[in-house]
C-alpha atoms as a PDB file:
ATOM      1  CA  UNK A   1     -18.964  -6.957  -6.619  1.00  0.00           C
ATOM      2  CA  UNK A   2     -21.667  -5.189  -8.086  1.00  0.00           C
ATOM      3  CA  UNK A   3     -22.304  -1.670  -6.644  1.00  0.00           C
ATOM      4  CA  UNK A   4     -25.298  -2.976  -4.401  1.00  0.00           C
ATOM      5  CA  UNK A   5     -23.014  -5.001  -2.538  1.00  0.00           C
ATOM      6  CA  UNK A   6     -21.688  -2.712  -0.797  1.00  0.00           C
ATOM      7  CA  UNK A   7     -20.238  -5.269   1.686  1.00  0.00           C
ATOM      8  CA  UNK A   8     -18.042  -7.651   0.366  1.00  0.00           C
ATOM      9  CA  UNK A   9     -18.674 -11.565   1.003  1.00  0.00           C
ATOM     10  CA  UNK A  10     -15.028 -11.884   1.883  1.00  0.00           C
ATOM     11  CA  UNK A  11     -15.517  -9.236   4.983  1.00  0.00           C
ATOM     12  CA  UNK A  12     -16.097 -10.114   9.048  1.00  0.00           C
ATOM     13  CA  UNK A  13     -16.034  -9.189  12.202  1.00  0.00           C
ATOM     14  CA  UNK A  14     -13.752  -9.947  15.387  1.00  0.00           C
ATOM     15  CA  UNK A  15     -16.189 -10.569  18.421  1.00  0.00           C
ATOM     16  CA  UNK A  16     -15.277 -11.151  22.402  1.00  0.00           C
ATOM     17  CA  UNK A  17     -15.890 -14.078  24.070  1.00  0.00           C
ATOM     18  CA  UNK A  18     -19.556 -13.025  24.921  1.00  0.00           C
ATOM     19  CA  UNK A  19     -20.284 -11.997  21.162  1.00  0.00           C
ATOM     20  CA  UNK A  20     -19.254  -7.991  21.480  1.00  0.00           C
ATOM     21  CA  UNK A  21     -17.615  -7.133  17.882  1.00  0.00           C
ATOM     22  CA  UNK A  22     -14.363  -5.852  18.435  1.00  0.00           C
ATOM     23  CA  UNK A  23     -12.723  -4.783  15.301  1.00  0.00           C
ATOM     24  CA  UNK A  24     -13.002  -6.177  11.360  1.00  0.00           C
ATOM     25  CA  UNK A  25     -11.406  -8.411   9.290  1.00  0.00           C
ATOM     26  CA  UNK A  26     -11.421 -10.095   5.728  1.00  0.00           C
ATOM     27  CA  UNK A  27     -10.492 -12.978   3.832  1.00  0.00           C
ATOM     28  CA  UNK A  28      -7.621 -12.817   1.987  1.00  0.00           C
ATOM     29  CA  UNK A  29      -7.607 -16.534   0.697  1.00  0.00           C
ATOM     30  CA  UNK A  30      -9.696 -20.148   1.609  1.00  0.00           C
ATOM     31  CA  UNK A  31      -9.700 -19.936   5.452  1.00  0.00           C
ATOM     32  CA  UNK A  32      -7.055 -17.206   5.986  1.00  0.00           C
ATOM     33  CA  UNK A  33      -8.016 -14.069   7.339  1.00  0.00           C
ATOM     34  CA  UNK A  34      -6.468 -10.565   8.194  1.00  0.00           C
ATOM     35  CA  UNK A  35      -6.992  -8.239  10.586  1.00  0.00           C
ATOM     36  CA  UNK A  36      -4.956  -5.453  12.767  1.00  0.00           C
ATOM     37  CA  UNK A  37      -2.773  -6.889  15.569  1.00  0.00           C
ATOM     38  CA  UNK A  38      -3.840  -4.593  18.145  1.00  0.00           C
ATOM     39  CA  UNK A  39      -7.289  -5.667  17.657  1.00  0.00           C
ATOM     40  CA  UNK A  40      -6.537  -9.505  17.997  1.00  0.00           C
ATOM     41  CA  UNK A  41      -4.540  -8.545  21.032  1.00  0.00           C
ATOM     42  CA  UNK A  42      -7.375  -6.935  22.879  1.00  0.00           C
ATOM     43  CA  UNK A  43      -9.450  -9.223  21.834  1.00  0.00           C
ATOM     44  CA  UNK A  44      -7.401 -12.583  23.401  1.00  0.00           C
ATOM     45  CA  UNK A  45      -7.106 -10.429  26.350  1.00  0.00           C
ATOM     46  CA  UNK A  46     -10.804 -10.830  27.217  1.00  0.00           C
ATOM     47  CA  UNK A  47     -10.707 -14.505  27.359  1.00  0.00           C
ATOM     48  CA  UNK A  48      -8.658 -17.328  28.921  1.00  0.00           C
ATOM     49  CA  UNK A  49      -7.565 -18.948  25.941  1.00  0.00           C
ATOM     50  CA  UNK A  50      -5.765 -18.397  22.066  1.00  0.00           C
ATOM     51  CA  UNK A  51      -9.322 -18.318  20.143  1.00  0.00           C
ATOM     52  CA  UNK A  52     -11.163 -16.066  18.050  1.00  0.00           C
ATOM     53  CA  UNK A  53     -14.696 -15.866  17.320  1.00  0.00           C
ATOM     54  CA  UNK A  54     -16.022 -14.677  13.296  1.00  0.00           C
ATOM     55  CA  UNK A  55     -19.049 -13.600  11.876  1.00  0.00           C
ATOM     56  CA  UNK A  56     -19.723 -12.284   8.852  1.00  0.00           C
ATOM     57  CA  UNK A  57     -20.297  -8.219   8.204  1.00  0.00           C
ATOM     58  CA  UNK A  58     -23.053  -9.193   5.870  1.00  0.00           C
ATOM     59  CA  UNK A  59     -24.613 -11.541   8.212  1.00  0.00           C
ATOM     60  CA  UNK A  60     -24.006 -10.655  11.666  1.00  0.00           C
ATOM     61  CA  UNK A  61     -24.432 -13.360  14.753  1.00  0.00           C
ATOM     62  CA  UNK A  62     -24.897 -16.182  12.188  1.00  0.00           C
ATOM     63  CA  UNK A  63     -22.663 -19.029  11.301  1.00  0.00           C
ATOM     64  CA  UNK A  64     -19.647 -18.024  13.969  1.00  0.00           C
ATOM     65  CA  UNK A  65     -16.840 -19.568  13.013  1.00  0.00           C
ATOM     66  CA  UNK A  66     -13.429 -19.994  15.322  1.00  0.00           C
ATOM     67  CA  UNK A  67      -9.701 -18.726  13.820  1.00  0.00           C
ATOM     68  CA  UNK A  68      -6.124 -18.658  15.423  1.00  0.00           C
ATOM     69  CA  UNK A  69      -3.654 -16.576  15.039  1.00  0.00           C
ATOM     70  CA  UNK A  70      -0.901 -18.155  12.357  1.00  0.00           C
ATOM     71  CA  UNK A  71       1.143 -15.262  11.939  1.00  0.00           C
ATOM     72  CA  UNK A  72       1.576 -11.439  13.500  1.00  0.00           C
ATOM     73  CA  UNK A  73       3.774  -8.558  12.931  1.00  0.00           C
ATOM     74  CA  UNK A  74       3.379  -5.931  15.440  1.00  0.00           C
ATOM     75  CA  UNK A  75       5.294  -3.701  14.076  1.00  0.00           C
ATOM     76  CA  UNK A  76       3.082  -3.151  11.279  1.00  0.00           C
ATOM     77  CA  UNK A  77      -0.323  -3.475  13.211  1.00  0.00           C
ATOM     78  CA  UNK A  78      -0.888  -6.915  11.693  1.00  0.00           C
ATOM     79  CA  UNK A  79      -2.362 -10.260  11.778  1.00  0.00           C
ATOM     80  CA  UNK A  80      -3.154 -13.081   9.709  1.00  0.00           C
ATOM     81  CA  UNK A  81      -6.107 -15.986  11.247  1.00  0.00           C
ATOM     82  CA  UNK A  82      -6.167 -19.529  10.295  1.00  0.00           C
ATOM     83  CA  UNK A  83     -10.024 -20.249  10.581  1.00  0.00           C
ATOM     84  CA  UNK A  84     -11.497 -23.444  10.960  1.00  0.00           C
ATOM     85  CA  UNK A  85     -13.982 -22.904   7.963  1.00  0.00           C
ATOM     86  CA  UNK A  86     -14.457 -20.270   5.265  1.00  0.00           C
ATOM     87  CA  UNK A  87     -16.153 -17.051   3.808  1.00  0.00           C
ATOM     88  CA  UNK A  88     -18.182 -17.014   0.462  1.00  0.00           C
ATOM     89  CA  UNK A  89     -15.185 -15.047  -1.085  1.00  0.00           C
ATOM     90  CA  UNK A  90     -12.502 -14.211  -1.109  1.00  0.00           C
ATOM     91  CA  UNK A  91     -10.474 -10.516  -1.798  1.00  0.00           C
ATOM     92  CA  UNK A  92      -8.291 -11.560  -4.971  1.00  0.00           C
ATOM     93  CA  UNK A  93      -6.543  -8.441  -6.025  1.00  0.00           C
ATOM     94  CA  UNK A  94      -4.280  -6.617  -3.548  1.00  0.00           C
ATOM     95  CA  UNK A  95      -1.873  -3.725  -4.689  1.00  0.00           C
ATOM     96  CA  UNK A  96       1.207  -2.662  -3.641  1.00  0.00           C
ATOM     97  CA  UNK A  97       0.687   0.542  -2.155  1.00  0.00           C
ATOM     98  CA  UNK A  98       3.725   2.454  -3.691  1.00  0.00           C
ATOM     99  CA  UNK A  99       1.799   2.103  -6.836  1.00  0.00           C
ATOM    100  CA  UNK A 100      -1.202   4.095  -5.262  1.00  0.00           C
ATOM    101  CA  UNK A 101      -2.035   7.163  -7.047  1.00  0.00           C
ATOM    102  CA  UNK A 102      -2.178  10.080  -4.847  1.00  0.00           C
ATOM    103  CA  UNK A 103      -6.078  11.343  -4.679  1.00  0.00           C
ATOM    104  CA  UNK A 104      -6.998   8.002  -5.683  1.00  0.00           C
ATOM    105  CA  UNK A 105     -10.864   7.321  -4.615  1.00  0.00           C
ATOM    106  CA  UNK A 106     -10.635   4.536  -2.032  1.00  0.00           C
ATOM    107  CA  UNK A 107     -13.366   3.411  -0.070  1.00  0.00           C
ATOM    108  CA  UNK A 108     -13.716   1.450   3.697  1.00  0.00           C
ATOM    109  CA  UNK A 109     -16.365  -0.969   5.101  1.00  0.00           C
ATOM    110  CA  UNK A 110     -16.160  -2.145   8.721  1.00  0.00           C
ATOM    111  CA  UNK A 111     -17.925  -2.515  11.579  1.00  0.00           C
ATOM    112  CA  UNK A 112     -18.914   0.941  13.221  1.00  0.00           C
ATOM    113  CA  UNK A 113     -19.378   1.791  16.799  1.00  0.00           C
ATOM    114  CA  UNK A 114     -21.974   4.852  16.431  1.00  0.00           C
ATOM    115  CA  UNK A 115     -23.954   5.674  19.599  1.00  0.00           C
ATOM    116  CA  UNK A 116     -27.105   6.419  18.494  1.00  0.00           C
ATOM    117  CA  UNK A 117     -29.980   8.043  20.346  1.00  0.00           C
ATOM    118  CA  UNK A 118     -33.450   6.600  21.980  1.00  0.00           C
ATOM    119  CA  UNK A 119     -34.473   3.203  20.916  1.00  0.00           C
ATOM    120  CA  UNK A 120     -32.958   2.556  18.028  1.00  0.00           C
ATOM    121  CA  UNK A 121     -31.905  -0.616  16.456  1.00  0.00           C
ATOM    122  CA  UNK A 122     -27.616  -0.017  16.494  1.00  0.00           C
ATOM    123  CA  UNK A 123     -25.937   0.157  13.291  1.00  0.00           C
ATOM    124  CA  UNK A 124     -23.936  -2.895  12.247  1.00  0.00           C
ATOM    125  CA  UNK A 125     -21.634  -1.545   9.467  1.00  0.00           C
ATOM    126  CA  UNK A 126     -20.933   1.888   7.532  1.00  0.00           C
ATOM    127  CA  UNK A 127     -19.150   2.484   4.207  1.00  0.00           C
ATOM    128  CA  UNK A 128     -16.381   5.270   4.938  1.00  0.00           C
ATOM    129  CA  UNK A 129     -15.041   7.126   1.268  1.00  0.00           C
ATOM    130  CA  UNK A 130     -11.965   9.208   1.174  1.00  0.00           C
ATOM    131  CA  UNK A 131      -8.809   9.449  -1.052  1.00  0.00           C
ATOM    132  CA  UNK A 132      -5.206   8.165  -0.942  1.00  0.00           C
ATOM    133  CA  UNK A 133      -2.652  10.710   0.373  1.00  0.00           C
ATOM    134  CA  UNK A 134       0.643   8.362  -0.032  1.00  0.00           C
ATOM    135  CA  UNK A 135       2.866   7.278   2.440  1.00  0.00           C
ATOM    136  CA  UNK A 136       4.173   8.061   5.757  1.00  0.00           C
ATOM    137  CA  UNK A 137       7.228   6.681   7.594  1.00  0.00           C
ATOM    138  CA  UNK A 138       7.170   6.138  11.347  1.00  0.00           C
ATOM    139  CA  UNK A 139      10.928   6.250  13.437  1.00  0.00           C
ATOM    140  CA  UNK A 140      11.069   2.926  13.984  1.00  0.00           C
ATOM    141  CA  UNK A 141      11.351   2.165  10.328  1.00  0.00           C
ATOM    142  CA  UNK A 142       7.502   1.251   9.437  1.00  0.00           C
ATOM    143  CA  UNK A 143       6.288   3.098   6.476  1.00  0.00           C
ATOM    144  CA  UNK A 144       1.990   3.345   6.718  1.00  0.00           C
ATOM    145  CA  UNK A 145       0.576   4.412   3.933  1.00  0.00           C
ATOM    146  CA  UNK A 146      -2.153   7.644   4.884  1.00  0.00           C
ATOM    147  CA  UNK A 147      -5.707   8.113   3.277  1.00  0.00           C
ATOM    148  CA  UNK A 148      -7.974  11.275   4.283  1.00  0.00           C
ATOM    149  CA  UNK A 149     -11.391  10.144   5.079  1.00  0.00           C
ATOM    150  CA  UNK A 150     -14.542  11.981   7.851  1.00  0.00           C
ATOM    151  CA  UNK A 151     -15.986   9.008   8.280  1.00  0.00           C
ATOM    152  CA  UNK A 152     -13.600   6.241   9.669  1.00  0.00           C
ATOM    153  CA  UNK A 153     -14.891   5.201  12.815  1.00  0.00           C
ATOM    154  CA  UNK A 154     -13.985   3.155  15.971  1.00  0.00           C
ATOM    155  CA  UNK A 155     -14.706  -0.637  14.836  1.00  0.00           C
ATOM    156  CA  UNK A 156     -13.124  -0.481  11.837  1.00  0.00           C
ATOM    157  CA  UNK A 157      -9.754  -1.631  12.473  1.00  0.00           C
ATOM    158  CA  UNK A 158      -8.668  -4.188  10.381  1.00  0.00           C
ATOM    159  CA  UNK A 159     -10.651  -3.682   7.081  1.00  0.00           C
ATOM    160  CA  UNK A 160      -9.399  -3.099   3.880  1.00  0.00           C
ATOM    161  CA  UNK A 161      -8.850   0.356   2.196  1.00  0.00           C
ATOM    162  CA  UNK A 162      -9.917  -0.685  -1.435  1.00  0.00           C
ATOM    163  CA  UNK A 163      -9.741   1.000  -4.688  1.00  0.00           C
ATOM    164  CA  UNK A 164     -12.945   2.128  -6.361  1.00  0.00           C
ATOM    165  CA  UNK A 165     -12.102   1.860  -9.487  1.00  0.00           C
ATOM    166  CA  UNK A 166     -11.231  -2.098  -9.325  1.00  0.00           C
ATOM    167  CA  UNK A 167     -11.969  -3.063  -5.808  1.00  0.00           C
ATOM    168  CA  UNK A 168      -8.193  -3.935  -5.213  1.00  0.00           C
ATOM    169  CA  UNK A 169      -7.198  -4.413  -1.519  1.00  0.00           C
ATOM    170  CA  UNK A 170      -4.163  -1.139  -0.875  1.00  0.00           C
ATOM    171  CA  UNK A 171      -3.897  -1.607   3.242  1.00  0.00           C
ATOM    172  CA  UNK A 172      -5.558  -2.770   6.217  1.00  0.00           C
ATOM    173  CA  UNK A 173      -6.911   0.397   8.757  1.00  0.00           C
ATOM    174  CA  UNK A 174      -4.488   0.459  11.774  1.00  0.00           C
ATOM    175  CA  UNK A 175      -5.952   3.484  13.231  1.00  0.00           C
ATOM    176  CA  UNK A 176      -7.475   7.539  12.609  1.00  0.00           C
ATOM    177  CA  UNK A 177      -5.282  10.321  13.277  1.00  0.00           C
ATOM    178  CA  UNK A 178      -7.049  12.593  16.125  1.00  0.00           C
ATOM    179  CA  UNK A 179      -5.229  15.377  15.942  1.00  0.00           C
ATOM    180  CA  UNK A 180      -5.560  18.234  18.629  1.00  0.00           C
ATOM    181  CA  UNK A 181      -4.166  21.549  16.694  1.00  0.00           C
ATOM    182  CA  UNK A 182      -5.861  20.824  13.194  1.00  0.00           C
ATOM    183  CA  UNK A 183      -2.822  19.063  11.544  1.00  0.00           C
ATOM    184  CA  UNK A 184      -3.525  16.433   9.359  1.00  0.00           C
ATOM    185  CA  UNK A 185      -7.193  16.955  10.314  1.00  0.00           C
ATOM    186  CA  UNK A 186      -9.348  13.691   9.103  1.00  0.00           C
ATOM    187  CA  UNK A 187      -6.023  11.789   8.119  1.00  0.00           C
ATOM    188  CA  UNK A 188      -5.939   7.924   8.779  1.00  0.00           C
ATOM    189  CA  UNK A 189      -2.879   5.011   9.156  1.00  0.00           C
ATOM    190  CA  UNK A 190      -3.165   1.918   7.248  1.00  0.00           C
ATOM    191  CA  UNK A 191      -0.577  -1.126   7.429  1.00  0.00           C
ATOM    192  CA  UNK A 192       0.188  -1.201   3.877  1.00  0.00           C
ATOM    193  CA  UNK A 193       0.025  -4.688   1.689  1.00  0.00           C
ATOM    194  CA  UNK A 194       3.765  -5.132   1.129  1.00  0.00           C
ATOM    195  CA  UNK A 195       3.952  -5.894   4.903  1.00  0.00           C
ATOM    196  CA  UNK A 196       0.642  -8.063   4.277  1.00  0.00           C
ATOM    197  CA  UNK A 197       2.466  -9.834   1.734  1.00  0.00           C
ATOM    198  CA  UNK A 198       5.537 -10.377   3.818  1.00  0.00           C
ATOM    199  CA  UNK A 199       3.379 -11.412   6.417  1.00  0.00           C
ATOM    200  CA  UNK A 200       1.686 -14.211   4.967  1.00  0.00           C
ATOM    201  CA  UNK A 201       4.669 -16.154   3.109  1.00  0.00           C
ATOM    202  CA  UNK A 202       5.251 -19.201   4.343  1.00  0.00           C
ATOM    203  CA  UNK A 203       1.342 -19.933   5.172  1.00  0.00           C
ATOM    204  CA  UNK A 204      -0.590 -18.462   1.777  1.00  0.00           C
ATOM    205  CA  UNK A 205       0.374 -19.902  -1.316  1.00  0.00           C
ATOM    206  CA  UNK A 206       1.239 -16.259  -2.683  1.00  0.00           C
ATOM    207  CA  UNK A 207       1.532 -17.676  -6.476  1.00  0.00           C
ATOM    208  CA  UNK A 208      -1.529 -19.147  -6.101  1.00  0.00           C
ATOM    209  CA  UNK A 209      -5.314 -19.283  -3.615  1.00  0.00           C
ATOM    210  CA  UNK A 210      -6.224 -17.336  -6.870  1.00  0.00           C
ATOM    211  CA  UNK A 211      -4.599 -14.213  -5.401  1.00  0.00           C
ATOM    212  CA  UNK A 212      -3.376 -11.535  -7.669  1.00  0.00           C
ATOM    213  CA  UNK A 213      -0.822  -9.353  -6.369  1.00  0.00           C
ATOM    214  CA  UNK A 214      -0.430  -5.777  -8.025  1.00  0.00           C
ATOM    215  CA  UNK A 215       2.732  -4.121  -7.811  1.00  0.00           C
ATOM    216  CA  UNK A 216       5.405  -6.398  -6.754  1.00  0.00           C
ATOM    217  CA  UNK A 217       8.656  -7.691  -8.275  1.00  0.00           C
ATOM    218  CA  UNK A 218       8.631 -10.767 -10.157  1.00  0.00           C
ATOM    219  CA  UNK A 219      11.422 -12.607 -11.980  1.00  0.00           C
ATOM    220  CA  UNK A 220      14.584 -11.430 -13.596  1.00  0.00           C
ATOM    221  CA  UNK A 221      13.030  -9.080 -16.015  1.00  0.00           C
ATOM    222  CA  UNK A 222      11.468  -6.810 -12.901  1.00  0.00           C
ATOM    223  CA  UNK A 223      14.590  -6.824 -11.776  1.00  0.00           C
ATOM    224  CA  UNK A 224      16.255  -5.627 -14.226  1.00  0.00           C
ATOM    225  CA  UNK A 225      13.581  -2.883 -14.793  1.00  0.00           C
ATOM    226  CA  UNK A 226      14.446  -1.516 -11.356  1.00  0.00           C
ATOM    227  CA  UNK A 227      17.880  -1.713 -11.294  1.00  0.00           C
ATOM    228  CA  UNK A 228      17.342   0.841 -14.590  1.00  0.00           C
ATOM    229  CA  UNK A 229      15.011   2.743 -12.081  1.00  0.00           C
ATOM    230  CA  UNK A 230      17.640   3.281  -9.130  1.00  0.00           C
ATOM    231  CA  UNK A 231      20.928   3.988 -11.603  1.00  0.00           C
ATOM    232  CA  UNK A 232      22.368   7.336 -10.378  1.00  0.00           C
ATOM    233  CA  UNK A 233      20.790  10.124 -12.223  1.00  0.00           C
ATOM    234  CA  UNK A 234      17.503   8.492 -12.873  1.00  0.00           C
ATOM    235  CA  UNK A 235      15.458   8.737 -10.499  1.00  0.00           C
ATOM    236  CA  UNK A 236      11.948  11.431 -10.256  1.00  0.00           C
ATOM    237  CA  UNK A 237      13.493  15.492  -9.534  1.00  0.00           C
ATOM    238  CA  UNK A 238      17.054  14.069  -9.951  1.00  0.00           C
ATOM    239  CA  UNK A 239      20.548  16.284 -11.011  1.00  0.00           C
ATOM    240  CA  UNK A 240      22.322  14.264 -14.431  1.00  0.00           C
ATOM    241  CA  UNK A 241      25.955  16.412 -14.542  1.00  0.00           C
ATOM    242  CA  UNK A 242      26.801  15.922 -18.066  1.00  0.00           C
ATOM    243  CA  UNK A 243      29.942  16.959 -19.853  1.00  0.00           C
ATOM    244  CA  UNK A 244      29.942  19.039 -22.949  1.00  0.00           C
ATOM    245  CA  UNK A 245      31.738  17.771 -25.816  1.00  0.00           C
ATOM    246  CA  UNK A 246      35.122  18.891 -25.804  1.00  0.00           C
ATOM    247  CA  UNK A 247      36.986  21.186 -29.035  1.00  0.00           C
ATOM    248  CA  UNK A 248      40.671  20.555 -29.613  1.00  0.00           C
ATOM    249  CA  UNK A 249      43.137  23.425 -29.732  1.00  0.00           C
ATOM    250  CA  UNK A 250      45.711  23.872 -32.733  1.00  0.00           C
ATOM    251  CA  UNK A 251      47.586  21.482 -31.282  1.00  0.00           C
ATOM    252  CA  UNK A 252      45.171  18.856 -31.712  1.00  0.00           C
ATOM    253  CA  UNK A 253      44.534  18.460 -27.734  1.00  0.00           C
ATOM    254  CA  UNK A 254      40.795  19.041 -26.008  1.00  0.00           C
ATOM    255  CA  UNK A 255      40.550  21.684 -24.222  1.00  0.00           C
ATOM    256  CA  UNK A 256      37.632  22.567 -21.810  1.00  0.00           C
ATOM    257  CA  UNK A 257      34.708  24.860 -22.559  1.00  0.00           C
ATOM    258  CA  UNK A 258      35.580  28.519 -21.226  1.00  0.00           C
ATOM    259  CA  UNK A 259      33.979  28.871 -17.569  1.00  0.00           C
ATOM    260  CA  UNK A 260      31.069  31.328 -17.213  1.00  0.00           C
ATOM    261  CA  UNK A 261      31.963  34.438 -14.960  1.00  0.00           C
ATOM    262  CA  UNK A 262      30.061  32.308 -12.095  1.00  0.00           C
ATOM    263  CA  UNK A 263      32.767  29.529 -12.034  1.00  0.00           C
ATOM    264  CA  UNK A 264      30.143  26.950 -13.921  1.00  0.00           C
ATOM    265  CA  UNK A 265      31.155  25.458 -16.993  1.00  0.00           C
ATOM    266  CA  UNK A 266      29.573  26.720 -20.625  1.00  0.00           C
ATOM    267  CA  UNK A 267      27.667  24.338 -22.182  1.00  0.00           C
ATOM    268  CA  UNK A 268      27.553  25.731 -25.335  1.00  0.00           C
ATOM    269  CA  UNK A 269      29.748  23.322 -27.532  1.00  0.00           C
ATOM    270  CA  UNK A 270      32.441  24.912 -29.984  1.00  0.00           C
ATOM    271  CA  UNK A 271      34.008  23.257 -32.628  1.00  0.00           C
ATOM    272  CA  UNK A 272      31.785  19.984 -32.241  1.00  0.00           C
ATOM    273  CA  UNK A 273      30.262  19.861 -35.756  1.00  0.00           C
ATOM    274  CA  UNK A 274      26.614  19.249 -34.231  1.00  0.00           C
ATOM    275  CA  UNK A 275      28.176  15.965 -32.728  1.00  0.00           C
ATOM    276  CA  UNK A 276      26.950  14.477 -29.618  1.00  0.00           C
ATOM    277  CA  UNK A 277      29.004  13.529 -26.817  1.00  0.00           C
ATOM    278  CA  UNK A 278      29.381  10.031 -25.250  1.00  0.00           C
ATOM    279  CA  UNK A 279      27.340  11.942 -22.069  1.00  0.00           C
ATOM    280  CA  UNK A 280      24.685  13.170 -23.769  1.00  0.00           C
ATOM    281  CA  UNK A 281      24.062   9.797 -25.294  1.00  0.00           C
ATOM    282  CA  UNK A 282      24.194   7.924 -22.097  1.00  0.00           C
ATOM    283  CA  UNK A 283      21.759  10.646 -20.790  1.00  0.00           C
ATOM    284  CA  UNK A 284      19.375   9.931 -23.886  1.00  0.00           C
ATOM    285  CA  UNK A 285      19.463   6.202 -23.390  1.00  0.00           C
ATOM    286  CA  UNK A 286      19.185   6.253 -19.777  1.00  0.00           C
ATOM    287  CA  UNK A 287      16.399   8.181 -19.970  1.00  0.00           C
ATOM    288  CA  UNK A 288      13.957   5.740 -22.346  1.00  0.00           C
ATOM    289  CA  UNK A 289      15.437   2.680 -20.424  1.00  0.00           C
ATOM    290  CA  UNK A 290      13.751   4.727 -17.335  1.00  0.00           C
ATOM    291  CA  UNK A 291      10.720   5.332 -19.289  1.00  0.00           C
ATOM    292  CA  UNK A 292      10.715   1.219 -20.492  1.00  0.00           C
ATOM    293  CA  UNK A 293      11.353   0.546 -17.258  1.00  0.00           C
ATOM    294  CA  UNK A 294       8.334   2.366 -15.473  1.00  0.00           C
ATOM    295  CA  UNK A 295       6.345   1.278 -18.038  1.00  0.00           C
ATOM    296  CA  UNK A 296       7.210  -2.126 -17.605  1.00  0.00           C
ATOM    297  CA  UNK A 297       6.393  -1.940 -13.611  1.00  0.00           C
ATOM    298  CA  UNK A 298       3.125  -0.255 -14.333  1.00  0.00           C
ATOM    299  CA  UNK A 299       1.780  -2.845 -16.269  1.00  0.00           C
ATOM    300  CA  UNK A 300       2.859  -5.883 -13.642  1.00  0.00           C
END
C-alpha cells in the first residue's frame, strides 16, 4: 500500500438493513471478513433475519455485497463473516500482539461518525494515529491489548490497528476508553490477533489464503525455544540463586562459605583456584540458550 492509499482495498463497512454504516470491517482472506462482535450483534438486531450487508470504505454504497456470520467469540469482541463475494485485497500479515513493541507507531482507518455543522457533505472515513501501550487483562480472563490514540471515533469498531512500519494487522478496535477522572485519558481496547487466529481455525486455511502470521509458535523447534524461555530463572527481572563453589577443610570435606553478619551467604569463593562451579555454568548456558531462544522467536 503505497502511502496515498491511505485506505486499504481489503477494508469495509457494516451497514443496517436500510444502508446506515454501523461499524468496520476487513478482509482477512478470499471472502472472509472480520469485524467486532458487538457490532454484528447490533447490527442483526435491526433486521428480521441472519444477514449482513458490505460496502467497501474506499467505495462507499457501491457493489454491496451480503456475509454471514461463520464464527464469533464474544468474549473477545469478535467475529469472522463468510461473504458471498470478495474485496480487491486482502490484509496478509497479522502479528501476534505480544510481539508489539511498546510506543510502536500504529495507525487506524474506519468509518467515522463526526457530526459536522451546516450543509456539509458527512465524512465517510478518518485515519486515527497513536502508539501501542501493551496489554491489558480483563477479570474474566481476556487479555486486550491497549493503544493511546485522540482520534478513535464512534464507527470504527472492528478495524484493524496496523503497524506503520509494515502495515501488519496487531488487533481489531473493540472499543475507546472514556474515562471520567483523567485515567488512562485517550486509551483504547483492541481484541488482539491471537484470539483472531484462534477464531478463525477450522474455516481459514491458516497455513495458507497467502496469510502470514507474525509471532506465533510453529513446529518443534519453537517449541523448544520457549520451553528455554519459561525454565525457572530465565525469564525478564527474574532472581537465579546460585551456589558458590565450595573449599574443602583439612580434612578434605566442603565446607560452606562463612555467612555475612546479615545471615546471607558470601559469595566470594576461597580456595577455588579461579574454578567455576557447576551453578555458575548452568547460569552461563542458560543464559545464551535464553538469548538463542528470543532470538529465534523474533525472527519467526
Amino acid at each position: 500500500m503505497t502511502k496515498s492509499q491511505s485506505v486499504p482495498l481489503y477494508m469495509g463497512r457494516i451497514l443496517s438493513p436500510s444502508g446506515v454504516p454501523q461499524g468496520t470491517c476487513f478482509q482477512l482472506a478470499p471472502g472472509y471478513l472480520v469485524t467486532a462482535w458487538h457490532v454484528v450483534q447490533a447490527t442483526l438486531a435491526l433486521g428480521d433475519d441472519e444477514v449482513l450487508r458490505v460496502d467497501r470504505l474506499s467505495h462507499p454504497g457501491a457493489e454491496r455485497i451480503t456475509a454471514r456470520v461463520a464464527a464469533e467469540d464474544r468474549r473477545a469482541d469478535l467475529a469472522l463473516l463468510k461473504a458471498e463475494a470478495s474485496f480487491p485485497a486482502s490484509a496478509r500479515l497479522l502479528r501476534g500482539a505480544r510481539t508489539v513493541k511498546q510506543s510502536e507507531p500504529v495507525t487506524v482507518v474506519g468509518h467515522a461518525v463526526v457530526q459536522e455543522v451546516g450543509d456539509r457533505a458527512p465524512v465517510v472515513w478518518v485515519e486515527a494515529l497513536g502508539e501501542w501501550q501493551g496489554e491489558a487483562s480483563r477479570s474474566d480472563g481476556v487479555v486486550l491489548g491497549r493503544f493511546y490514540s485522540r482520534d478513535i471515533l464512534s464507527g470504527m469498531s472492528g478495524a484493524p490497528v496496523r503497524q506503520r512500519s509494515d502495515d501488519s494487522v496487531v488487533g481489531v478496535v473493540s472499543a475507546r476508553y472514556n474515562t471520567s477522572d483523567g485515567w488512562l485519558v485517550h486509551s483504547v481496547w483492541a481484541s488482539r490477533v491471537e484470539e483472531l487466529r484462534s477464531l478463525c481455525a477450522g474455516h481459514v486455511d491458516l497455513g495458507g489464503s497467502g496469510i502470514q502470521w507474525i509471532g506465533f509458535t510453529a513446529g518443534a523447534a519453537t517449541a523448544v525455544a520457549e520451553s528455554v524461555l519459561r525454565k525457572p530463572g530465565t525469564g525478564p527481572g527474574s532472581e537465579i540463586r546460585v551456589e558458590t563453589a565450595r573449599a574443602p577443610d583439612q580434612d578434605g570435606a566442603q565446607v560452606l562459605p562463612p555467612a555475612s553478619p546479615g545471615g546471607a551467604v558470601d559469595a566470594t569463593p576461597t580456595g577455588t583456584g579461579g574454578a567455576v562451579s557447576d551453578a555458575i555454568t548452568e547460569e552461563v548456558t542458560q543464559s545464551a540458550l535464553a538469548r538463542a531462544a528470543r532470538w529465534f522467536l523474533d525472527s519467526l
